[in-house]
C-alpha atoms as a PDB file:
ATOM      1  CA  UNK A   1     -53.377  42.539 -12.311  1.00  0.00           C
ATOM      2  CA  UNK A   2     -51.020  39.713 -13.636  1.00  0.00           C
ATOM      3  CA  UNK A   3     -48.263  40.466 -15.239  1.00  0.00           C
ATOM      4  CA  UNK A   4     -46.018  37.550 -17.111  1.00  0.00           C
ATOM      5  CA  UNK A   5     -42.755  37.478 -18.988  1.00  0.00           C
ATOM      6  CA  UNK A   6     -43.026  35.219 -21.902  1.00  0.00           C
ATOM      7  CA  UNK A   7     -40.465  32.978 -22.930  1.00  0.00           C
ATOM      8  CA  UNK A   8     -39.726  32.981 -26.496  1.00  0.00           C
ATOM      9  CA  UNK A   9     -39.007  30.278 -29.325  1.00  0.00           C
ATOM     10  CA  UNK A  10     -36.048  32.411 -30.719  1.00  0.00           C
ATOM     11  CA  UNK A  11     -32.227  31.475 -30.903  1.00  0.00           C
ATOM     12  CA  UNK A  12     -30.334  33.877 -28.771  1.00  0.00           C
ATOM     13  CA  UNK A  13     -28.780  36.958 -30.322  1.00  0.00           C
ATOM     14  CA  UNK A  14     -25.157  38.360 -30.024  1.00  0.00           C
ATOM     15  CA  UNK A  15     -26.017  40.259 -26.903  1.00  0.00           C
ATOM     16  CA  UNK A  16     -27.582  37.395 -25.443  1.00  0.00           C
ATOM     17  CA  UNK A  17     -24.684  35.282 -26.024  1.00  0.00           C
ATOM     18  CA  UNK A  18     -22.859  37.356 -24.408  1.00  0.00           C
ATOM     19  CA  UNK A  19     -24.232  36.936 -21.424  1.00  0.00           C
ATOM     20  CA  UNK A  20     -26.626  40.088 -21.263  1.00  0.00           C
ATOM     21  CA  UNK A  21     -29.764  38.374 -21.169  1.00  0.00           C
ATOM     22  CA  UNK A  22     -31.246  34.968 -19.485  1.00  0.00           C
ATOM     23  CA  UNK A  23     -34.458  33.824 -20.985  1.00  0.00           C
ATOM     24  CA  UNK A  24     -35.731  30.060 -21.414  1.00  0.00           C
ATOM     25  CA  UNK A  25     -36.500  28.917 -24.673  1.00  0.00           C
ATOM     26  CA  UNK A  26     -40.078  27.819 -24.799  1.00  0.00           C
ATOM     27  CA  UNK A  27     -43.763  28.410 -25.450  1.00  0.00           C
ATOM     28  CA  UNK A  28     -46.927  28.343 -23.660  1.00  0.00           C
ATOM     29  CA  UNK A  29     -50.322  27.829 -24.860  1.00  0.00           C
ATOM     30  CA  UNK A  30     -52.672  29.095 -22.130  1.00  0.00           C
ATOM     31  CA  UNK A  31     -56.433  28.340 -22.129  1.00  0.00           C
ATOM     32  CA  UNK A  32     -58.876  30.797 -20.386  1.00  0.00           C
ATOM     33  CA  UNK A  33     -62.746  29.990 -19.422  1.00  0.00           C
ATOM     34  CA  UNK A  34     -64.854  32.611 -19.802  1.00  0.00           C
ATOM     35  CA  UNK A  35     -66.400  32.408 -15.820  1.00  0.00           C
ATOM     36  CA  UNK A  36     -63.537  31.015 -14.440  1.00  0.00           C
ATOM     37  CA  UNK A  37     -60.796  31.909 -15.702  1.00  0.00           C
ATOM     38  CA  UNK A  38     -57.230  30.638 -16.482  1.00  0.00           C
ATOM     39  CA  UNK A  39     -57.828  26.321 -16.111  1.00  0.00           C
ATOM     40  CA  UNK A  40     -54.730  25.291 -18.065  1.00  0.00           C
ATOM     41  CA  UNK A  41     -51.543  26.010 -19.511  1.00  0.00           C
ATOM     42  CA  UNK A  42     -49.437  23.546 -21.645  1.00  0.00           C
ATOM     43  CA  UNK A  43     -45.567  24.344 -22.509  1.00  0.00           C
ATOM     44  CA  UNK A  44     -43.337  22.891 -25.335  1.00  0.00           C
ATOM     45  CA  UNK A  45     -39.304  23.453 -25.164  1.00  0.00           C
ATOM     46  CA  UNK A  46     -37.385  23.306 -28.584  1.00  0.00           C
ATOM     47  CA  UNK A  47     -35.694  19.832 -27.459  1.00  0.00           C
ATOM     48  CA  UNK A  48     -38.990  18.266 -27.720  1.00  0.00           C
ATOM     49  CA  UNK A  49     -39.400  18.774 -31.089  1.00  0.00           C
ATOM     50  CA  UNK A  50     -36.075  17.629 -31.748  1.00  0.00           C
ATOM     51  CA  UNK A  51     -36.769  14.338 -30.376  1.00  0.00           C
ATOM     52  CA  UNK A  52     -40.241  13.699 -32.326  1.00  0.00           C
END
């Protein structure tokens, strides 16, 4: 079993700011095949929409 912690897209909250959680700011698209499995896995941050 695999188990991941997503990052998320979202701003950070009060209690975040605050220094009571770390989390990146990003998302992953992640492409399966059905025999072999996981065969890629692309991530975006938020500053690279901001510079398109």
């Amino acid at each position: 079993m695999t188990v991941i912690q997503h990052p998320t897209l979202a701003a950070r909250d009060a209690y975040a700011a605050r220094g009571g959680w770390l989390s990146e700011r990003s998302a992953t698209a992640i492409t399966y095949h059905s025999q072999f499995g996981q065969v890629a896995r692309n991530t975006v941050v938020p500053e690279m929409f901001e510079a398109a």
